[in-house]
Protein backbone atom coordinates (compact mmCIF):
# COMPACT_ATOMS: atom_id res chain seq x y z
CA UNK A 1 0.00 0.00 0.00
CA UNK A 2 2.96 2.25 0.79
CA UNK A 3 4.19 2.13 -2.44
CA UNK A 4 1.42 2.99 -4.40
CA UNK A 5 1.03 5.90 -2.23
CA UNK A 6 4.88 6.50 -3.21
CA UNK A 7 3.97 5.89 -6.67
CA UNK A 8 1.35 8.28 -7.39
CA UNK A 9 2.78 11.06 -5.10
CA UNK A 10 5.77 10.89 -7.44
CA UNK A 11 3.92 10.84 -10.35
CA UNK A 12 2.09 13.84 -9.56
CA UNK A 13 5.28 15.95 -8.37
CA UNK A 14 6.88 14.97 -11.84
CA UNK A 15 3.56 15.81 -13.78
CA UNK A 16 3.53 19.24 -12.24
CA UNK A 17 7.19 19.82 -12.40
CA UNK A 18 7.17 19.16 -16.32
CA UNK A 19 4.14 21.71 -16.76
CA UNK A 20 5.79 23.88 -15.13
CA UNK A 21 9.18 23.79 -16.53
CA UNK A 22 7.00 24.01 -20.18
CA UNK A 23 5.77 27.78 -19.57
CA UNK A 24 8.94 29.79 -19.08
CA UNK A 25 8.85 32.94 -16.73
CA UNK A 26 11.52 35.18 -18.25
CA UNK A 27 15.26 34.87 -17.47
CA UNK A 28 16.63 36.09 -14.44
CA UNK A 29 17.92 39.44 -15.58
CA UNK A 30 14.63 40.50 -15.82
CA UNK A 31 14.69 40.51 -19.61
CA UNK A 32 11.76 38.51 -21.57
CA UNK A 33 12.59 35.25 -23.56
CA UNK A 34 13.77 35.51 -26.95
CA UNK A 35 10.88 35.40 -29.54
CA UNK A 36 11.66 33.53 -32.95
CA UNK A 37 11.27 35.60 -35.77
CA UNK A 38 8.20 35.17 -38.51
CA UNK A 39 9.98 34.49 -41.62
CA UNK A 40 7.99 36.64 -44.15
CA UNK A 41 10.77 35.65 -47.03
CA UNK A 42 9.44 34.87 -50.22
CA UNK A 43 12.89 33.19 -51.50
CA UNK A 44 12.46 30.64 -48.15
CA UNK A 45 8.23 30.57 -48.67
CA UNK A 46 8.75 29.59 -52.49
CA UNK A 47 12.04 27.04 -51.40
CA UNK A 48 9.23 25.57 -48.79
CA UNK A 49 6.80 24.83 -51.56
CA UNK A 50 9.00 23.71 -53.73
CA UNK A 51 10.24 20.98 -50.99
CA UNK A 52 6.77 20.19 -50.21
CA UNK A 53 6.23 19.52 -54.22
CA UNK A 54 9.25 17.44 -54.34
CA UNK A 55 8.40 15.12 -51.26
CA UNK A 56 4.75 14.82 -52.87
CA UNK A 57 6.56 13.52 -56.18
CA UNK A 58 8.45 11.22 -54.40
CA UNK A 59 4.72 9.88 -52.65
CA UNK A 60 3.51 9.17 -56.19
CA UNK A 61 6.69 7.38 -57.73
CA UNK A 62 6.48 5.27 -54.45
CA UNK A 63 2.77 5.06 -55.24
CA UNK A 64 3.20 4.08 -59.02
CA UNK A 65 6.33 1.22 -57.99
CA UNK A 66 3.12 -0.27 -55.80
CA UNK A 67 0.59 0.02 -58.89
CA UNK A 68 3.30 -1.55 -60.72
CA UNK A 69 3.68 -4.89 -58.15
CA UNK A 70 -0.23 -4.61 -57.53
CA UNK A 71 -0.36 -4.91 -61.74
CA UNK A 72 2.45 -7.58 -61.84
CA UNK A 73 0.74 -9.92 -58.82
CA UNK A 74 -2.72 -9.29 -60.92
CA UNK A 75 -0.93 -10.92 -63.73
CA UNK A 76 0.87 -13.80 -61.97
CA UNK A 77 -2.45 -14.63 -60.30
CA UNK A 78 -4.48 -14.45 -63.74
CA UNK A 79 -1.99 -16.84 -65.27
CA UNK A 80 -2.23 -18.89 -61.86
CA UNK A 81 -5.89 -19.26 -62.09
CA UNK A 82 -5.98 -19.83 -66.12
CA UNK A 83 -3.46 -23.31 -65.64
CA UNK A 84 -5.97 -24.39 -62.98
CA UNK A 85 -8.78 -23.85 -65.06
CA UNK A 86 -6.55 -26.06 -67.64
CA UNK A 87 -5.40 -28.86 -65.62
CA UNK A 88 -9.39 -29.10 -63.99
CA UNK A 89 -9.80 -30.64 -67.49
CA UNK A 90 -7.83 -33.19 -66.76
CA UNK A 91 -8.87 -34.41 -63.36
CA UNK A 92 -12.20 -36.36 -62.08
CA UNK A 93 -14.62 -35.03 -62.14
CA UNK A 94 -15.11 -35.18 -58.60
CA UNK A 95 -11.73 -32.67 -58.20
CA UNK A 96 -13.16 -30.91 -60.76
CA UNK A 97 -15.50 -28.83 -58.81
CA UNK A 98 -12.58 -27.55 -56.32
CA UNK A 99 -10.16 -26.68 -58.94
CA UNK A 100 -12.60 -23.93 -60.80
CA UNK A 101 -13.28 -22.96 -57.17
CA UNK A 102 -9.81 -22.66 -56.44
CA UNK A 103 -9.71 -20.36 -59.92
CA UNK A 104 -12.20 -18.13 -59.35
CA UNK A 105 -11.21 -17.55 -56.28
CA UNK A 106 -7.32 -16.57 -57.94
CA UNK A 107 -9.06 -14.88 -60.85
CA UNK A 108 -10.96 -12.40 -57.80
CA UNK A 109 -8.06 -12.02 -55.97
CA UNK A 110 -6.40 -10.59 -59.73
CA UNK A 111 -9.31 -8.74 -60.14
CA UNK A 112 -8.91 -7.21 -56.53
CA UNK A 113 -5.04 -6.57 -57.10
CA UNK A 114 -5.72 -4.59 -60.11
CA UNK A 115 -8.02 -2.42 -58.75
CA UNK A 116 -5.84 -2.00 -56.44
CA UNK A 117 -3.19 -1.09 -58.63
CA UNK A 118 -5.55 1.50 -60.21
CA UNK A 119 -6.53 2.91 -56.80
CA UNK A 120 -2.71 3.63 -56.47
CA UNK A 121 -2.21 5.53 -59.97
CA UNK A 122 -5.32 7.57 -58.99
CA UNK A 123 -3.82 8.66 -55.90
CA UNK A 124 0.03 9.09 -57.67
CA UNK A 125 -1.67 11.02 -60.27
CA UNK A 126 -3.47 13.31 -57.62
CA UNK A 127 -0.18 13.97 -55.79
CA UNK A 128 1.25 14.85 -59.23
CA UNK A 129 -1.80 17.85 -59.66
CA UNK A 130 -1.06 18.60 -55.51
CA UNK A 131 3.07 19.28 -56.51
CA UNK A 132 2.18 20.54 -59.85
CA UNK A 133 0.21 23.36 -57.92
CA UNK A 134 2.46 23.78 -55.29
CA UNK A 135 5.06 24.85 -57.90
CA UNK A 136 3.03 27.15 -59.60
CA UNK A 137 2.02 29.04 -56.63
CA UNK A 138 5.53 29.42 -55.90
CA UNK A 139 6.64 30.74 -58.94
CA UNK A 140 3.70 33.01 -58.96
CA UNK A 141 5.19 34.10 -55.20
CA UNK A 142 8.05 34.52 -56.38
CA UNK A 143 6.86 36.68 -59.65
CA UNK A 144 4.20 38.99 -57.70
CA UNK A 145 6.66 39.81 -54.82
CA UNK A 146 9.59 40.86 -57.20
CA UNK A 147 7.48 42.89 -59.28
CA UNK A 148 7.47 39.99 -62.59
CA UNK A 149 11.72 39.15 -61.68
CA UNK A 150 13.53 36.20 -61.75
CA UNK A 151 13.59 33.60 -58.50
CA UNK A 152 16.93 35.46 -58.27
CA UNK A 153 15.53 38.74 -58.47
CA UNK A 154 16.66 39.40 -61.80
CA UNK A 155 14.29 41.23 -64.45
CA UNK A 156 12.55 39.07 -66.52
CA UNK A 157 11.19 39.73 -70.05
CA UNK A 158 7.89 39.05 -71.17
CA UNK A 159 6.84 37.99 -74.33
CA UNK A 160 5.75 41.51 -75.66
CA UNK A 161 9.10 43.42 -74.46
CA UNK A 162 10.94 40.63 -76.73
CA UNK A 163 8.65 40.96 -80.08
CA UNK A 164 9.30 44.40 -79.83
């Protein structure tokens, strides 16, 4: 009993010693805590988005690889379930009956795999629009804030200052 008492008066001196130690007071010159600046940079906001639209790339080429083995086990089942069908032609006919079972059950499990696999191109493809807009609202960050330059800053032609 004594140590349960133990147990939970420690737990509750640690609970309110990490909730405290979570809100700082201010240091002890009297001076408040450092505040982190908000980064208002369009060079790091554009850099962010284009990150963001790289790691969403990389979700639909990991994506398509799993369309790909979904496609590839669709295909190794189909042919699976097409030999059974082939060889329940030459069994009784008493075996008979469990062999096309045994294939239609493969032949759903392809179906299932490549609707699977389609599933997983859907959602690649979708991730592809997501980065696709991601970079175009950069660039168009970048453009508006540096009055139509460059990502570097540098003036940019349009097509009209070119023709003329």
């Amino acid at each position: 009993m004594k140590t349960w008492i133990f147990g939970a008066l420690a737990l509750a001196m640690t609970v309110s010693a990490s909730s405290a130690m979570a809100c700082p007071v201010g240091s002890d010159d009297g001076q408040p805590a450092p505040r982190r600046p908000v980064v208002q940079n369009v060079s790091f906001q554009a850099s962010e988005l284009f990150e963001r639209a790289q790691q969403l790339e990389t979700a639909a080429s990991s994506r398509e690889r799993q369309a790909v083995a979904f496609e590839r086990d669709a295909e190794t089942l189909a042919n699976r379930a097409r030999i059974v069908r082939n060889q329940a032609q030459l069994v009784s006919a008493a075996d008979r009956a469990s062999m096309f079972a045994l294939a239609e059950e493969l032949a759903a499990r392809a179906s299932s795999s490549r609707s699977q696999a389609s599933d997983e191109r859907s959602q690649a493809s979708d991730l592809r629009i997501q980065a696709r807009g991601m970079r175009e609202r950069a660039v168009q960050l970048v453009r508006l804030n540096n009055n139509g330059g460059g990502w570097r800053g540098r003036p940019v032609r349009s097509t009209a200052e070119t023709t003329i």
